[in-house]
PDB file of N, CA and C in Angstrom:
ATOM      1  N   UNK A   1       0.863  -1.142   0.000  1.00  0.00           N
ATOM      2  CA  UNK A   1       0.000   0.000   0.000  1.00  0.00           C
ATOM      3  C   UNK A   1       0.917   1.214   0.000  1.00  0.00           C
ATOM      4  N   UNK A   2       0.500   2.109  -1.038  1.00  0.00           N
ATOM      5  CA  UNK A   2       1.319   3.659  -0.491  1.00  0.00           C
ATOM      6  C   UNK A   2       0.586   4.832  -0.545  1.00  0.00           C
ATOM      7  N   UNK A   3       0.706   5.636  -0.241  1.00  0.00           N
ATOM      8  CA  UNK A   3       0.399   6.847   0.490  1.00  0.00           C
ATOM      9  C   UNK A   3       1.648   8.161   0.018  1.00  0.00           C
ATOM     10  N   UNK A   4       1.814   8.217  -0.908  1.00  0.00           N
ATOM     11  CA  UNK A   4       3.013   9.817  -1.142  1.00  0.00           C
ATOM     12  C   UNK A   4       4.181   9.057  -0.837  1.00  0.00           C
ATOM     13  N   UNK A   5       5.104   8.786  -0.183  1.00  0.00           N
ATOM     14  CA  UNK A   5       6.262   8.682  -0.191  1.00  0.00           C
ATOM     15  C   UNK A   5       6.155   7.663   0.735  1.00  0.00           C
ATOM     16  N   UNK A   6       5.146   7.421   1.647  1.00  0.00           N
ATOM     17  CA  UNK A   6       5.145   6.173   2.748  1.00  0.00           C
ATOM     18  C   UNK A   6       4.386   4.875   1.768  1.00  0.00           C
ATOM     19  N   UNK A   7       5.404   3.867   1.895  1.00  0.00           N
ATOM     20  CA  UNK A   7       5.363   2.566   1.613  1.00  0.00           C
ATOM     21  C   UNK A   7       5.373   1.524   2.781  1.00  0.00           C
ATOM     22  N   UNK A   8       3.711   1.159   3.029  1.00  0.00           N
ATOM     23  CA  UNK A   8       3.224  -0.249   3.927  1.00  0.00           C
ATOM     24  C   UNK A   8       3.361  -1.541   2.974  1.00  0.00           C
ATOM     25  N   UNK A   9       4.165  -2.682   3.890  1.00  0.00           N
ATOM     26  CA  UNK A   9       4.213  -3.654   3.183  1.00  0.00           C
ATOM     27  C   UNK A   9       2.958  -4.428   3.807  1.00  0.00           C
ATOM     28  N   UNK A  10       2.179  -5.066   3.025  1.00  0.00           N
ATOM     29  CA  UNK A  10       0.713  -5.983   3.968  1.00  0.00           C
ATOM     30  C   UNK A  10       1.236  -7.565   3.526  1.00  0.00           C
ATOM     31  N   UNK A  11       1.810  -7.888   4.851  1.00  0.00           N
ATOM     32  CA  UNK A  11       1.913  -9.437   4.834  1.00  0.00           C
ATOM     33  C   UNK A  11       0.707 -10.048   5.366  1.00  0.00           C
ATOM     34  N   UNK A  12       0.585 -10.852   4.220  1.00  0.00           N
ATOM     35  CA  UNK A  12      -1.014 -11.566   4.692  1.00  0.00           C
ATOM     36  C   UNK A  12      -0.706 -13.297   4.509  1.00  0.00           C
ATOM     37  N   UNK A  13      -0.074 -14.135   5.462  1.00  0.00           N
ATOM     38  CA  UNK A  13       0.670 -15.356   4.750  1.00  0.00           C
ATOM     39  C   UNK A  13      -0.382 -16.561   4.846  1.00  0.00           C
ATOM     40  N   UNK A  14      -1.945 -16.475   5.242  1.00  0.00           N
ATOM     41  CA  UNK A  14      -3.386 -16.620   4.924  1.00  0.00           C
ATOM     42  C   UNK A  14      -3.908 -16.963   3.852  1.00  0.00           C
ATOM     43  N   UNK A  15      -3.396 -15.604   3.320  1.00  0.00           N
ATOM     44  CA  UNK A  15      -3.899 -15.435   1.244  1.00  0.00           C
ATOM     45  C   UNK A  15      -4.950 -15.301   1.533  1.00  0.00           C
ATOM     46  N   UNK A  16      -5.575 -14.794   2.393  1.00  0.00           N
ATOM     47  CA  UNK A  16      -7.346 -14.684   2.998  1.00  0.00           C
ATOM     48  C   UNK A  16      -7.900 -13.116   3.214  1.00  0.00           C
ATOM     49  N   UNK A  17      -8.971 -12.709   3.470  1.00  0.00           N
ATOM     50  CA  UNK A  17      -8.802 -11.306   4.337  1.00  0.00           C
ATOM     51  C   UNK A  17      -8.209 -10.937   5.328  1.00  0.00           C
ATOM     52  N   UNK A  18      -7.381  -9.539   5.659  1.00  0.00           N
ATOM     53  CA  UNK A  18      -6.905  -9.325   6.631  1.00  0.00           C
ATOM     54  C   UNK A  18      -7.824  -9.077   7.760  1.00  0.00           C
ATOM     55  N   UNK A  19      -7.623  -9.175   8.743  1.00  0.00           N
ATOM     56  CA  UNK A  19      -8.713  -8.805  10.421  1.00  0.00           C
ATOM     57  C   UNK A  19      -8.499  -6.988  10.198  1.00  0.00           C
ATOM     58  N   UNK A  20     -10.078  -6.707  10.699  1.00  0.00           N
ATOM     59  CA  UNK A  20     -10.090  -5.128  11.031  1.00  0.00           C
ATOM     60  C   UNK A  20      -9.130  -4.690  11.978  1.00  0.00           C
ATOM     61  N   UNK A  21      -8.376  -5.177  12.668  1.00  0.00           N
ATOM     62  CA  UNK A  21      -7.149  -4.609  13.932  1.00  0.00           C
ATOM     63  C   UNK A  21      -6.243  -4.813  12.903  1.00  0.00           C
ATOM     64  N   UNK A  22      -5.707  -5.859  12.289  1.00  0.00           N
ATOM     65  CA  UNK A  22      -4.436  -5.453  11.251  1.00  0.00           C
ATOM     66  C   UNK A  22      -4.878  -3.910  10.780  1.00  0.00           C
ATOM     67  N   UNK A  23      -5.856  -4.022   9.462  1.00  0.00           N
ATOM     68  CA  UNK A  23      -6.151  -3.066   8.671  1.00  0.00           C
ATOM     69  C   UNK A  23      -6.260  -1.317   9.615  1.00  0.00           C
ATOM     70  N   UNK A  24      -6.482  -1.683  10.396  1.00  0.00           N
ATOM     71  CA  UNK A  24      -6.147  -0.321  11.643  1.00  0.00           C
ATOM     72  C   UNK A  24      -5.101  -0.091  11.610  1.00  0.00           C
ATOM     73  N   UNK A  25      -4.227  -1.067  11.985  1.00  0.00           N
ATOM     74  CA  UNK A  25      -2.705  -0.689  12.190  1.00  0.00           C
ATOM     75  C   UNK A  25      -1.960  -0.042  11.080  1.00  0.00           C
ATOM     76  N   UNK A  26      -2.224  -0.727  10.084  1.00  0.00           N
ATOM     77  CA  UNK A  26      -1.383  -0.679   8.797  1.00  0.00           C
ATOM     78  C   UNK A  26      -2.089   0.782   8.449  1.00  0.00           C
ATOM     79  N   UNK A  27      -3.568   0.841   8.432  1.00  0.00           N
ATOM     80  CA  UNK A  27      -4.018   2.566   7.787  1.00  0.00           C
ATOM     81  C   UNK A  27      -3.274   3.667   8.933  1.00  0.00           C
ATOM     82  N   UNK A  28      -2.938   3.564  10.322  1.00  0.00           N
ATOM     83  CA  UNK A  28      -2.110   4.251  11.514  1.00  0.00           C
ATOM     84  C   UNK A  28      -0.799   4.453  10.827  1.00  0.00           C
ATOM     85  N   UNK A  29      -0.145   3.784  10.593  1.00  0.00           N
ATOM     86  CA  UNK A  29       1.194   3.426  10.311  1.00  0.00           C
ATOM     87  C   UNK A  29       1.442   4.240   8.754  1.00  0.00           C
ATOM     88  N   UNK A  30       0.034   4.678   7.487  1.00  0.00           N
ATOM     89  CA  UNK A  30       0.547   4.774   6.916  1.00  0.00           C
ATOM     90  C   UNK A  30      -0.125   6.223   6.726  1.00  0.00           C
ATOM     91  N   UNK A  31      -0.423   6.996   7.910  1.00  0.00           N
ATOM     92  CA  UNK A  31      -1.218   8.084   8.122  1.00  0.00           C
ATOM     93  C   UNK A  31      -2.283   8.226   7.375  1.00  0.00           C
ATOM     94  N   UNK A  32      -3.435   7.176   7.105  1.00  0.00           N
ATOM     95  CA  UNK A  32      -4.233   7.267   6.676  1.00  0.00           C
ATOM     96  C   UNK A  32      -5.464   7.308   7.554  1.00  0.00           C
ATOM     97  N   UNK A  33      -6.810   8.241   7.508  1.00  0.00           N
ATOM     98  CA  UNK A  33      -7.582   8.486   8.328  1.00  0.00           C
ATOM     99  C   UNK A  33      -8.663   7.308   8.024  1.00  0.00           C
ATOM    100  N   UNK A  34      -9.355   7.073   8.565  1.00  0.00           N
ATOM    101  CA  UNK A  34     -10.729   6.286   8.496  1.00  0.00           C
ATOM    102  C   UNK A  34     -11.885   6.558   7.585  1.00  0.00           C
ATOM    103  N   UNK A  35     -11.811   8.185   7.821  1.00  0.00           N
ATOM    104  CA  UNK A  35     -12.445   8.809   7.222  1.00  0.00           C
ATOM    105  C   UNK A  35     -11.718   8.740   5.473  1.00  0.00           C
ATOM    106  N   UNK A  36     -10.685   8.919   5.327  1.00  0.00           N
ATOM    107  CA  UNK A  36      -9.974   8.824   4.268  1.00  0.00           C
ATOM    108  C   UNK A  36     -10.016   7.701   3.635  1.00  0.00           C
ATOM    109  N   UNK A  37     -10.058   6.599   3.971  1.00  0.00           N
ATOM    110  CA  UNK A  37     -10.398   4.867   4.000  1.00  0.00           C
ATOM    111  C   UNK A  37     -11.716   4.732   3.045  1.00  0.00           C
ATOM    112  N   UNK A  38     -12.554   5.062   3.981  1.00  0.00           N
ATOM    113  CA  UNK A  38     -14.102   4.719   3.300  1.00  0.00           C
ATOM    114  C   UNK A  38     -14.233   6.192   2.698  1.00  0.00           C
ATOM    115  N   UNK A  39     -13.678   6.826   2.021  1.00  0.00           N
ATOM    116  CA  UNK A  39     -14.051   8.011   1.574  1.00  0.00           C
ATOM    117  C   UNK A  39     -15.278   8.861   1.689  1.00  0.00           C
ATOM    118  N   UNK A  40     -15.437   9.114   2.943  1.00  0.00           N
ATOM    119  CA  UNK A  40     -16.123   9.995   3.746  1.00  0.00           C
ATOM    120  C   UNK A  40     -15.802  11.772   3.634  1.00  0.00           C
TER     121      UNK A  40
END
C-alpha cells in the first residue's frame, strides 16, 4: 500500500482477508484516516 512517499508492506501469509485490527494498524502506520479509507 502507499500513500506519497510512505510505503506499507501488507503481509497476509493466509492469502485470505486481513482482520479489522491489522487493517487499523497498517491505515495508523501509513497516516491514513478512516475517514480517508471509506471516503467519507
Amino acid at each position: 500500500m502507499r500513500r506519497g512517499d510512505v510505503t506499507v508492506i501488507i503481509t497476509n501469509p493466509h492469502e485470505g482477508d486481513i482482520s479489522v485490527g491489522l487493517l487499523s494498524r497498517l491505515l495508523r502506520q501509513a497516516g491514513v484516516s478512516r475517514e480517508e479509507w471509506l471516503g467519507e
